[in-house]
Each structure stands twice: as structure tokens, then as C-alpha cells.
N, C-alpha and C. Protein backbone atom coordinates (compact mmCIF):
# COMPACT_ATOMS: atom_id res chain seq x y z
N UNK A 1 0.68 -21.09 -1.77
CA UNK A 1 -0.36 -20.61 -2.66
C UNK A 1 0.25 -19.56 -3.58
N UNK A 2 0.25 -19.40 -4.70
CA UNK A 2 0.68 -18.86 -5.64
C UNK A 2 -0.34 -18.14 -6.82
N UNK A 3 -0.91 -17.26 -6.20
CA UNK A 3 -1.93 -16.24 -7.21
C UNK A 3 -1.60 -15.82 -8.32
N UNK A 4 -2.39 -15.54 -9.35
CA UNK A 4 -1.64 -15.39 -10.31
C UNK A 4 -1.60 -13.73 -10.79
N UNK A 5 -2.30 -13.26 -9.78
CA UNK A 5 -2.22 -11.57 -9.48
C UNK A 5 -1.08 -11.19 -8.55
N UNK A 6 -0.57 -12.22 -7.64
CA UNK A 6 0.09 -11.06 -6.81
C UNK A 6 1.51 -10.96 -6.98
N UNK A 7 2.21 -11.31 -7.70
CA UNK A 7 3.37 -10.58 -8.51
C UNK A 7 3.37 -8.96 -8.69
N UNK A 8 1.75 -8.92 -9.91
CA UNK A 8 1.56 -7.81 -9.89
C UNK A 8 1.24 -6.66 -8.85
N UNK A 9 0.52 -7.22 -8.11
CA UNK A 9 0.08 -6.34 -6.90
C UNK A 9 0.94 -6.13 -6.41
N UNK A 10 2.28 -6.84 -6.21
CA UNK A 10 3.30 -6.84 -5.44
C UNK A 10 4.23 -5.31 -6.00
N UNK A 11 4.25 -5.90 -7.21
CA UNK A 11 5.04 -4.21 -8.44
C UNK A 11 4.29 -3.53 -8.21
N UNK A 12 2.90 -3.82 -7.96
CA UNK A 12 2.33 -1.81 -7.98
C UNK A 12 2.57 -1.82 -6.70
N UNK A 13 2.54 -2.11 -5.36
CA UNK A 13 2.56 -2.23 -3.76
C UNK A 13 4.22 -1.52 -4.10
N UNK A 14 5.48 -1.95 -4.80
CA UNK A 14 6.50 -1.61 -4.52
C UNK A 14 6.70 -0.29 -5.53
N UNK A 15 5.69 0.65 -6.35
CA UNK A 15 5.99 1.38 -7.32
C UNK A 15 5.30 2.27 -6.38
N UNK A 16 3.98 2.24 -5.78
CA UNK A 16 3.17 3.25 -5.34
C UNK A 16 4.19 3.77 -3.76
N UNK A 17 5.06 2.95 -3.27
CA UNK A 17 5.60 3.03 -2.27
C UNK A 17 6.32 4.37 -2.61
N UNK A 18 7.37 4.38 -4.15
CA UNK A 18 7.99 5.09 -4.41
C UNK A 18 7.95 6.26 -4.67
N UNK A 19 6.30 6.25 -5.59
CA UNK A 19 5.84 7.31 -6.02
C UNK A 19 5.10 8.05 -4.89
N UNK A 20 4.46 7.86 -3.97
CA UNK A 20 3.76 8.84 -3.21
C UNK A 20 4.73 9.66 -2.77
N UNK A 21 5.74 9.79 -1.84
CA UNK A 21 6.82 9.95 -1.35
C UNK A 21 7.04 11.34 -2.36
N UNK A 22 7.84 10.76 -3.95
CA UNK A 22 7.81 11.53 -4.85
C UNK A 22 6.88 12.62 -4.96
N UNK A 23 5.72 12.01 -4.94
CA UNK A 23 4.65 12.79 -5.42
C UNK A 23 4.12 14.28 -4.16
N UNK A 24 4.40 14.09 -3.02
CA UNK A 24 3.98 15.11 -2.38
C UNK A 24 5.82 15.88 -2.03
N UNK A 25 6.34 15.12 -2.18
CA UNK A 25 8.01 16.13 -2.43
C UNK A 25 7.28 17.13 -3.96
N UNK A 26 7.37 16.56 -5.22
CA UNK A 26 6.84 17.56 -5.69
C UNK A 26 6.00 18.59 -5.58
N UNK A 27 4.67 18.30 -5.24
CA UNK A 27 3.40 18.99 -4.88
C UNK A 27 4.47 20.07 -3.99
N UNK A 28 5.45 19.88 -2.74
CA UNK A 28 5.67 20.97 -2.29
C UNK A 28 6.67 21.93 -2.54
N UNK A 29 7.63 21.02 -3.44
CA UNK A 29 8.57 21.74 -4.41
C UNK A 29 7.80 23.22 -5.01
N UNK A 30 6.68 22.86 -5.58
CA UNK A 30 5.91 23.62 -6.18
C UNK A 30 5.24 24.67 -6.04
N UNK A 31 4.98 24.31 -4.21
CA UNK A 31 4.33 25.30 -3.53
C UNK A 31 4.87 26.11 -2.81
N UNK A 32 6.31 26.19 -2.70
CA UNK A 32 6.98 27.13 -2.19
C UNK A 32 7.17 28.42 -1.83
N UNK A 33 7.46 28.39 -3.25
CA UNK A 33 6.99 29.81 -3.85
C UNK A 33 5.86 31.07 -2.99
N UNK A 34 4.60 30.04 -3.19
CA UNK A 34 3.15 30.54 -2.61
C UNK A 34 4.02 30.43 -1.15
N UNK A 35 4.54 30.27 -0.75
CA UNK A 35 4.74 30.08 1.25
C UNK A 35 5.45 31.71 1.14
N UNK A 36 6.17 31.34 0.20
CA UNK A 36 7.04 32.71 0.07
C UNK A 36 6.60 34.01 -0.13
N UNK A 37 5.83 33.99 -1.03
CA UNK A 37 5.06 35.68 -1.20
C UNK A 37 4.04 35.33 -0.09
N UNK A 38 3.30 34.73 0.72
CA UNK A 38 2.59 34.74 1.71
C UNK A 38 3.30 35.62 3.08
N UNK A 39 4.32 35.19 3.00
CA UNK A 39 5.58 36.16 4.44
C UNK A 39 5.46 36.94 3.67
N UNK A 40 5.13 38.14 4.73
CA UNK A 40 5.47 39.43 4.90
C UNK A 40 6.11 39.31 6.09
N UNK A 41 7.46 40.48 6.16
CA UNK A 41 8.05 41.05 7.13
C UNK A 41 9.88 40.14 7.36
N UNK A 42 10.15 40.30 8.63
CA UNK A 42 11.16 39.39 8.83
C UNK A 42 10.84 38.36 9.48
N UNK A 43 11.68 37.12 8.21
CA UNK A 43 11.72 36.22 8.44
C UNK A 43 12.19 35.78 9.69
N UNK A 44 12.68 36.19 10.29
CA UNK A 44 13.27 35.38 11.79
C UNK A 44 12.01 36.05 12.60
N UNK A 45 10.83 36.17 12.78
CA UNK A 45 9.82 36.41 13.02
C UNK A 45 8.42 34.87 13.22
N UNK A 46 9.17 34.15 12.83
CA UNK A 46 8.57 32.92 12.12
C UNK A 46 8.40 31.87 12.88
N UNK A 47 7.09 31.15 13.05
CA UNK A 47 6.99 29.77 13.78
C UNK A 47 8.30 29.01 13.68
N UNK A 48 8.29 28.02 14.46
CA UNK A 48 9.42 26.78 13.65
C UNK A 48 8.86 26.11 12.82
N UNK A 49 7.91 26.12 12.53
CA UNK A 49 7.35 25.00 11.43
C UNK A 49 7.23 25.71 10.36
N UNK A 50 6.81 27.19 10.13
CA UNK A 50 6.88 27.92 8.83
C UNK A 50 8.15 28.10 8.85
N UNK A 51 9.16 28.47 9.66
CA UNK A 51 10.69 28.67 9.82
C UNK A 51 11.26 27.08 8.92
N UNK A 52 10.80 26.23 9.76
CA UNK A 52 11.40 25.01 8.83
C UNK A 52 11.68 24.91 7.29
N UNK A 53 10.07 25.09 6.91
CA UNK A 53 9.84 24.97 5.20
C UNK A 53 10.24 26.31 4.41
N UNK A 54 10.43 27.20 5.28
CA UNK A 54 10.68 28.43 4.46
C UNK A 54 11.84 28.62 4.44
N UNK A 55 13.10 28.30 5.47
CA UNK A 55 14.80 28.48 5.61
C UNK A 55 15.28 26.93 5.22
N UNK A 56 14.82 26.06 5.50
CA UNK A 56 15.30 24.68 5.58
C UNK A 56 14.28 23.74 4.59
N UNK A 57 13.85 24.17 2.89
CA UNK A 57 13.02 23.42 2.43
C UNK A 57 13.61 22.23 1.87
N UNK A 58 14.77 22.29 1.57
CA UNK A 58 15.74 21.75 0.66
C UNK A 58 15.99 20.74 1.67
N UNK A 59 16.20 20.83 2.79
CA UNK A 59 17.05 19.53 3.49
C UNK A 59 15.51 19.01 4.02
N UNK A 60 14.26 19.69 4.50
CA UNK A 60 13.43 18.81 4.68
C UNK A 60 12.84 18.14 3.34
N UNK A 61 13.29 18.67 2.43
CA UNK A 61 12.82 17.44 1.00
C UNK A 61 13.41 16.52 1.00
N UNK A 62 14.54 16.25 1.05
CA UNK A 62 15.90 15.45 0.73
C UNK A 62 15.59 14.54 2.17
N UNK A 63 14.89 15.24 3.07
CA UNK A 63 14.94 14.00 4.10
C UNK A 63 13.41 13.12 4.08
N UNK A 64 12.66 14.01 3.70
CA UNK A 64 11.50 12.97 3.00
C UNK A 64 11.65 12.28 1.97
N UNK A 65 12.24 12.53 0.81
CA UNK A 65 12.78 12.13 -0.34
C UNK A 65 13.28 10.73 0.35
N UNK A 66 14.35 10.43 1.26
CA UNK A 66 15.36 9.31 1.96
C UNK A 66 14.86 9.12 2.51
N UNK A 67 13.91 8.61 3.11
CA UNK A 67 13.00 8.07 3.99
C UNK A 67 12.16 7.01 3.04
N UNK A 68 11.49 8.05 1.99
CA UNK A 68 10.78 7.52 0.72
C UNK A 68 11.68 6.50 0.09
N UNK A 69 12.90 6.94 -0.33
CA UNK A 69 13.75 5.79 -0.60
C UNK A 69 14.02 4.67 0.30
N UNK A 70 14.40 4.72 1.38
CA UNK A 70 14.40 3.76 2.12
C UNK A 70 13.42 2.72 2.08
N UNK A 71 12.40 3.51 2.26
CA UNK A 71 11.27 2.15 2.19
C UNK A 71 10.85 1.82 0.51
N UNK A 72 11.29 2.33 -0.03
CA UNK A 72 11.16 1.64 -1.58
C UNK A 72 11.98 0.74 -1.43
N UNK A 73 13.42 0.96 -1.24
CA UNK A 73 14.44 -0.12 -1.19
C UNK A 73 13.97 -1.69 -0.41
N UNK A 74 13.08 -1.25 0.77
CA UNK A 74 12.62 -2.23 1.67
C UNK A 74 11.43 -3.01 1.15
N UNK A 75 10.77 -2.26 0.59
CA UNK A 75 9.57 -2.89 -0.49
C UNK A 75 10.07 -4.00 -1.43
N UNK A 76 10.80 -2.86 -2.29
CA UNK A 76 11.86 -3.72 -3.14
C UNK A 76 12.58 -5.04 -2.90
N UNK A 77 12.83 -5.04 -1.39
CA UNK A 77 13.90 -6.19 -1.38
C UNK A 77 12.80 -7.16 -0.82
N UNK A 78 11.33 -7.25 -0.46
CA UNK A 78 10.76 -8.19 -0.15
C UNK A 78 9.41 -9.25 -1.74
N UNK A 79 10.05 -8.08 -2.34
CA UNK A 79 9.46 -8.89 -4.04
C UNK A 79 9.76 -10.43 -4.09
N UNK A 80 11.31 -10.73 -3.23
CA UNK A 80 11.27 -12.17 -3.97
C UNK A 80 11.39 -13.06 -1.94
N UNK A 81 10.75 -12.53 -1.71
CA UNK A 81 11.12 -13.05 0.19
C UNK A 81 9.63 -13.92 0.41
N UNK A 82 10.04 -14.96 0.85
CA UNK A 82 8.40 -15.74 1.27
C UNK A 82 7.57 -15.85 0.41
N UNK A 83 6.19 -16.54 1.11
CA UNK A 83 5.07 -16.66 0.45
C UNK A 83 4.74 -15.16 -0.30
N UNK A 84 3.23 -15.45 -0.69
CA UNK A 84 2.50 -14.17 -1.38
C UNK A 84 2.03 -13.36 -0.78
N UNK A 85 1.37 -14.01 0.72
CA UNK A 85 1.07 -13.58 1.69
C UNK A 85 1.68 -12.77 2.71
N UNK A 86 2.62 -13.61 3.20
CA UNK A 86 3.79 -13.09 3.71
C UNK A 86 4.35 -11.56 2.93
N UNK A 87 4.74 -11.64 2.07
CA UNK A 87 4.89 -10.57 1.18
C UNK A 87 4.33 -9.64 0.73
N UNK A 88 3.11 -9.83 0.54
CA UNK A 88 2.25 -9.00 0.23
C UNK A 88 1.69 -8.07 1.63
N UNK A 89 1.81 -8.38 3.04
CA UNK A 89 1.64 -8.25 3.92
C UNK A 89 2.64 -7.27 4.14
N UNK A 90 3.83 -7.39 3.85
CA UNK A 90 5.12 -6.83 4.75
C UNK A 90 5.08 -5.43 3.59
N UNK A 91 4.79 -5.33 2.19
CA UNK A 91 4.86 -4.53 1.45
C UNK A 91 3.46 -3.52 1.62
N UNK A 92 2.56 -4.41 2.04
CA UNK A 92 1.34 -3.05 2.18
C UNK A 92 1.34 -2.41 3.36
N UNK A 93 1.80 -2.84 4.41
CA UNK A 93 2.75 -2.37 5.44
C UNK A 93 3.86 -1.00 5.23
N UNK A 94 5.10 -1.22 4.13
CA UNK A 94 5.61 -0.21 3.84
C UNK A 94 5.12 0.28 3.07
N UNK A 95 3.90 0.28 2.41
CA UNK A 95 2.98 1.16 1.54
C UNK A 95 2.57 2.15 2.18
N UNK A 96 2.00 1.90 3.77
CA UNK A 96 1.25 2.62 4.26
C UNK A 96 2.42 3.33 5.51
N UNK A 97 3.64 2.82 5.61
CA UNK A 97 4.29 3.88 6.19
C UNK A 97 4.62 4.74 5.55
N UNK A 98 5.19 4.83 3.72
CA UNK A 98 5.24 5.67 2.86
C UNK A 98 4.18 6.85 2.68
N UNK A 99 2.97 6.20 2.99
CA UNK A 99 1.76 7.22 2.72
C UNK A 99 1.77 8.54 3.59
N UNK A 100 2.05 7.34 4.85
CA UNK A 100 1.93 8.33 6.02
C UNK A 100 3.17 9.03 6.12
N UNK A 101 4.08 9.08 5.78
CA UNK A 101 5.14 9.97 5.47
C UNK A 101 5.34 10.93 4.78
N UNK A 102 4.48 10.37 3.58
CA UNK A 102 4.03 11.80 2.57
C UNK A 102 3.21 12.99 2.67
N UNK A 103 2.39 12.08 3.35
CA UNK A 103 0.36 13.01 4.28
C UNK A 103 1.18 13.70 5.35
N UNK A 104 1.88 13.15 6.19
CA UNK A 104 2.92 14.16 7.10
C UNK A 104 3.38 15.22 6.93
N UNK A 105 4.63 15.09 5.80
CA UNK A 105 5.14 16.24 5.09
C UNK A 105 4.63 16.93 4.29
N UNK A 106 3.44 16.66 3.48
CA UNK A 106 2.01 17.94 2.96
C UNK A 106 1.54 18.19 3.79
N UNK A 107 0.84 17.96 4.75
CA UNK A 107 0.33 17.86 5.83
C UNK A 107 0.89 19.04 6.73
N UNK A 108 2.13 19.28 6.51
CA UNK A 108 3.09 20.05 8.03
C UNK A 108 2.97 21.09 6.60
N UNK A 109 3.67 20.93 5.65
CA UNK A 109 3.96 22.30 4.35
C UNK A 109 2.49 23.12 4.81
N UNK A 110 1.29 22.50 4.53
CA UNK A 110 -0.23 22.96 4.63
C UNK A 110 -0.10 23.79 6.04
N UNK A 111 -0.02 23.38 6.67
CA UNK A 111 -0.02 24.03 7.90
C UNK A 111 0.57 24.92 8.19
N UNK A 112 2.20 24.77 8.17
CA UNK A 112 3.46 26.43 7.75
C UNK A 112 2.80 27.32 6.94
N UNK A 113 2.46 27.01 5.52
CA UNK A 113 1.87 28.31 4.66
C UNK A 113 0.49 28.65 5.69
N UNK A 114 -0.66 28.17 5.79
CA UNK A 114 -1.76 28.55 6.66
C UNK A 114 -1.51 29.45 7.96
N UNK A 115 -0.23 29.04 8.72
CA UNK A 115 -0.21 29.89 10.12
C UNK A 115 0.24 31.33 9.88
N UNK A 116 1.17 31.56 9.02
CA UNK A 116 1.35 33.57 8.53
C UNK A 116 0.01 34.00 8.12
N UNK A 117 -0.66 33.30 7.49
CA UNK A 117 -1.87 33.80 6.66
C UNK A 117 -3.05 34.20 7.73
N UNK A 118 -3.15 32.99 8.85
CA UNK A 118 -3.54 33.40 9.93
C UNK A 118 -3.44 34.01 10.74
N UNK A 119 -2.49 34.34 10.70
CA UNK A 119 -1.67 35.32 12.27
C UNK A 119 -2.23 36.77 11.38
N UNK A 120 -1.72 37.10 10.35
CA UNK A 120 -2.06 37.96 9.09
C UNK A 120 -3.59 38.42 9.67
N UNK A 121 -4.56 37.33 9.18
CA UNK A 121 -5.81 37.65 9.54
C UNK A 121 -6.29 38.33 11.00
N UNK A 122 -5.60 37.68 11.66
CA UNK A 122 -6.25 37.88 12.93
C UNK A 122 -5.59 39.11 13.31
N UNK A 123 -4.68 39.88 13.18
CA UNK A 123 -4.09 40.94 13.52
C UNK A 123 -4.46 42.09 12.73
N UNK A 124 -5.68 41.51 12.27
CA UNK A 124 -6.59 43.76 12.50
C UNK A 124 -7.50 43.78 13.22
């Protein structure tokens, strides 16, 4: 069976793979900063998870970033593999491990900036 949509669906299934990934690496590129004037005091004072994003932001980007790539590449290489079905199946699949990889790593950033702010609060 040969649709005459799912080519396309297939390019956006293998573009959105790429871009989410991208898209919350930026969002936290961005938000750094804010993690940063949020610490007060010494840093070796620090959860591991605010410790992570605040000493180690750079290598946890670069490893979401390659992850994100990976499964673009894997998206990518199933454009011309099998049916439409078949394909379209195996790509909304790595769509949604991409997602969840991205919602992860905003997800954990959200949480590091929130726990100083909290500890903050609760300590008067």
C-alpha cells in the first residue's frame, strides 16, 4: 500500500525526531544562566542533579545532543526500509524515544534550578 501522504509524514516523523532533541538542548542552553544566579553559596554544597547541570552542563548537552543524533540517524536510515507501515511504525517509535529524551533532560534542568530555590525557601 502506498499512500500518497506518507513519504511526507515520514520527513516530518524524521525532522521532528531531530528537532525536539535540539529544541530543549537549546531551551536549556538558555537557561543556565538563571540556574546560576539562583546558587548562592558554595558550589560543592550542591545536590547531584543541580551539581550535574551546574559543573557538568556542557557534557550533559553534548550527551543529549548524541543521543538526539543517534536516533535521527536511525529515523533517517528507515525513510527508504519496508512498507509505509512498517516504516512509519518504526519512525514514530523513534519519534517518541526522542521526545522522551528531550522531556527528560528539561525535565531534570527544571528540577536542578527548582531544588536551591527550595532548599532557599524552606530555610527561614
Amino acid at each position: 500500500m502506498d499512500h500518497p501522504n506518507a513519504r511526507r509524514v515520514s520527513l516530518l516523523a524524521c525532522a521532528m525526531t531531530a528537532g525536539l532533541p535540539a529544541l530543549a538542548g537549546m531551551m536549556v542552553f538558555r537557561a543556565q544562566p538563571i540556574l546560576v544566579a539562583a546558587i548562592q553559596g558554595d558550589p560543592r554544597e550542591l545536590g547531584w542533579l543541580t551539581s550535574l547541570y551546574f559543573n557538568h552542563a556542557g557534557s550533559a548537552l553534548l550527551g543529549m545532543l548524541a543521543t538526539g543524533f543517534a536516533l535521527f540517524v536511525a529515523s533517517f536510515l528507515q525513510l527508504r526500509k519496508g512498507d509505509d507501515v512498517t516504516r512509519l511504525a518504526n519512525q514514530l517509535g523513534l519519534l517518541c524515544a526522542s521526545a522522551l529524551v528531550s522531556v527528560l533532560f528539561a525535565g531534570l534542568f527544571t528540577l536542578a534550578a527548582a531544588l536551591p530555590l527550595y532548599a532557599r525557601l524552606t530555610a527561614r
